[in-house]
Protein backbone atom coordinates (compact mmCIF):
# COMPACT_ATOMS: atom_id res chain seq x y z
CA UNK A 1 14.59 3.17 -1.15
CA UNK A 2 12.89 0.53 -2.90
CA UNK A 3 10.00 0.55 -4.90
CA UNK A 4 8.61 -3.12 -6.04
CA UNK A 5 5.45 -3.79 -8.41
CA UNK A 6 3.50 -6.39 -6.79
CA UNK A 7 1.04 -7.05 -9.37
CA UNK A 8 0.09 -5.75 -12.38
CA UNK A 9 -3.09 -7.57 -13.93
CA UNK A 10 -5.71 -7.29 -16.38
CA UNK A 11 -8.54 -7.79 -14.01
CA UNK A 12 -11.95 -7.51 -16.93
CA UNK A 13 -12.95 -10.39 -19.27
CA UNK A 14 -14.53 -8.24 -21.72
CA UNK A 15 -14.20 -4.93 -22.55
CA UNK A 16 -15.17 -2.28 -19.97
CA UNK A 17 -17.57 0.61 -20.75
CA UNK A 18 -18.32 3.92 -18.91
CA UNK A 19 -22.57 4.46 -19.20
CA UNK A 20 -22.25 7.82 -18.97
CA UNK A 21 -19.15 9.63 -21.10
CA UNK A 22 -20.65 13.03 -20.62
CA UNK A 23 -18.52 14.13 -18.24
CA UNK A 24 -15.42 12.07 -18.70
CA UNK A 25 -11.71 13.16 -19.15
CA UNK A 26 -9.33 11.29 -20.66
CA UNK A 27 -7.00 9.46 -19.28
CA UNK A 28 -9.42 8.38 -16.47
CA UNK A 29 -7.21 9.31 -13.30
CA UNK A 30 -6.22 6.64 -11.39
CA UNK A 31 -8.68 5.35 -8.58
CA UNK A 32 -5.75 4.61 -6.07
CA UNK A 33 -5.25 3.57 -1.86
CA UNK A 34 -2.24 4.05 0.44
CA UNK A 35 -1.79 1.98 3.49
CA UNK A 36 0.98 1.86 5.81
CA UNK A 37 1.78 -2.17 6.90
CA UNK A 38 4.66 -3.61 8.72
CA UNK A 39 6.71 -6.55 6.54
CA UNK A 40 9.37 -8.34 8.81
CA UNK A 41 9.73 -5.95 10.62
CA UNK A 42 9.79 -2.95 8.13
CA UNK A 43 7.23 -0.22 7.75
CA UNK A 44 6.16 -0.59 4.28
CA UNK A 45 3.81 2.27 2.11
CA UNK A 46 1.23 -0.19 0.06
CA UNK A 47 -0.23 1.17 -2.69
CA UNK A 48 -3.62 -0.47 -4.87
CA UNK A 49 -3.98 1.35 -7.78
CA UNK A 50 -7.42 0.82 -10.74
CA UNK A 51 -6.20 2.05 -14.19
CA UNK A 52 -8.43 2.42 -17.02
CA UNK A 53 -6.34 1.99 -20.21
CA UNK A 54 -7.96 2.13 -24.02
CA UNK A 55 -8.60 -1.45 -25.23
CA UNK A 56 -8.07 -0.78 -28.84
CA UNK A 57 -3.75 -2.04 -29.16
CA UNK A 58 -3.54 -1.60 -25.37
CA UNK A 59 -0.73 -2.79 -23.67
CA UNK A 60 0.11 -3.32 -20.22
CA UNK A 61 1.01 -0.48 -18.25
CA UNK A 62 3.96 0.30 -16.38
CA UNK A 63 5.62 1.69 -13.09
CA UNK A 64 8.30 3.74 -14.09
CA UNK A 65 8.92 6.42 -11.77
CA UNK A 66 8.45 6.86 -8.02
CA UNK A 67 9.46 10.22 -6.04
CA UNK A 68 9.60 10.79 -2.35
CA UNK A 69 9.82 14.52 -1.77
CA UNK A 70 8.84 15.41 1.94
CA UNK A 71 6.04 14.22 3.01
CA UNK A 72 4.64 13.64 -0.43
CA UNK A 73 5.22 10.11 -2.85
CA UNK A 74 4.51 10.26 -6.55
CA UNK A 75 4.35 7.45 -8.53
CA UNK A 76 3.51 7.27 -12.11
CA UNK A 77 1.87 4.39 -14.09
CA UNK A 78 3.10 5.12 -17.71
CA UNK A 79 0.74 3.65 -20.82
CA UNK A 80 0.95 4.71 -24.52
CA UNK A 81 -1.94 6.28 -25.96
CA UNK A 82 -3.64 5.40 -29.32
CA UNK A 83 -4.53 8.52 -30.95
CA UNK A 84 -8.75 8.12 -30.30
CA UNK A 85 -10.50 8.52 -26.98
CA UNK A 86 -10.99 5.26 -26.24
CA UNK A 87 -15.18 3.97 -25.90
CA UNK A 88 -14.09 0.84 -24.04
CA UNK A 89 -11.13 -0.09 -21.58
CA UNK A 90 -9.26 -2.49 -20.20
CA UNK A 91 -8.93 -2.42 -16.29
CA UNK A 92 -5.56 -2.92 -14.36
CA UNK A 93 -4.79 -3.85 -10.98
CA UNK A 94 -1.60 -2.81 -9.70
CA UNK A 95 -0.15 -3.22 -6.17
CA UNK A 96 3.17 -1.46 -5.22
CA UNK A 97 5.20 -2.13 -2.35
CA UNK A 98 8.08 0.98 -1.44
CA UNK A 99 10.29 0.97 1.40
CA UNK A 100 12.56 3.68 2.44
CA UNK A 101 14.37 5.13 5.72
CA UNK A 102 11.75 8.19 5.71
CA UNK A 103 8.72 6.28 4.37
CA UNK A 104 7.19 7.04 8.24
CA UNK A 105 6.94 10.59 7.07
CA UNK A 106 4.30 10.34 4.07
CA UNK A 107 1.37 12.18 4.43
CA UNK A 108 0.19 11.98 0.87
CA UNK A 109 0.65 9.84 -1.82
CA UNK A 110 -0.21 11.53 -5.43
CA UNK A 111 -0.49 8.42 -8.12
CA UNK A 112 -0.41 9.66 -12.10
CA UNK A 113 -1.67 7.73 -15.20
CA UNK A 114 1.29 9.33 -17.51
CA UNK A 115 1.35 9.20 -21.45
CA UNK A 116 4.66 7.74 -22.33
CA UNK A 117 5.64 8.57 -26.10
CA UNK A 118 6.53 5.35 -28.51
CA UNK A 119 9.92 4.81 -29.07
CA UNK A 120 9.12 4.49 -32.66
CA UNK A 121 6.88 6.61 -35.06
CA UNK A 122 4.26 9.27 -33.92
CA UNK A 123 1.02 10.55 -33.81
CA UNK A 124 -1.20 12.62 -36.14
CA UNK A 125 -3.68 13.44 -33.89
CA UNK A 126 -4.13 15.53 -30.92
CA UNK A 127 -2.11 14.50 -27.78
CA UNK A 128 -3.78 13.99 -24.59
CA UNK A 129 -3.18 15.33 -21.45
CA UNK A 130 0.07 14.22 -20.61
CA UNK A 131 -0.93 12.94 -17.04
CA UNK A 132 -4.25 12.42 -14.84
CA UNK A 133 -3.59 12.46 -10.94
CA UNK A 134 -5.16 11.28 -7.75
CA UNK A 135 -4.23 12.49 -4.05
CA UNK A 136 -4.78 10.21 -1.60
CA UNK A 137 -3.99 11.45 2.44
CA UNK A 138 -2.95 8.53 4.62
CA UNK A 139 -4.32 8.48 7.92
CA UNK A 140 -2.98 7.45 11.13
């Protein structure tokens, strides 16, 4: 199997902001798509992924972790959190390509924004949730 990050981009000039925070979570779940294409020959599972990451010390995020489990993929973008709900964002692109002898059999594809802890120091505040998901069902 083989999972390859085909872009990963900053795609806002200036920082974004939600109008209405009401009702917002944090970490904004992923707005994702799943698409099935053939490349040279191979099936391939593309998946476009939006992530809203705080602006304040953000830093890129990351693909760390993809699981095939049935009919089922998981992949996790991983970004470090700042200790303060964030009031503006950057916006990421990211484009995955995976490949894999069973990737025919996904159904469902379940993408996570996922808190990934600092290798150095720590936080004094309250954590958030660890992840935010998004199902997305792949049709035929």
């Amino acid at each position: 199997m083989t999972l390859k990050v085909v872009q990963n981009k900053k795609i806002n000039c200036e920082d974004f902001r939600f109008k209405d925070i009401k009702n917002l979570t944090f970490p904004i779940p992923p707005l994702a798509s799943a698409n099935f294409y053939e490349n040279d020959g191979v099936q391939t599972l593309k998946i476009c992924a939006t992530l809203y990451i705080n602006s304040v010390e953000s830093e890129k995020p990351t693909v760390q972790k993809a699981i095939e489990d049935g009919n089922t993929f998981k992949i996790y973008f991983d970004y470090e959190w700042d200790k303060v709900s964030p009031d503006t964002y950057d916006v990421y692109y990211v484009e995955t390509d995976y490949t894999s002898d069973t990737v025919g059999n996904i159904t469902e594809v379940i993408s996570y924004l996922q808190y990934t802890i600092p290798g150095v120091g720590g936080g004094d505040g309250d954590d958030p949730k660890l992840s935010r998901g998004t199902k997305t069902s792949l049709a035929d």
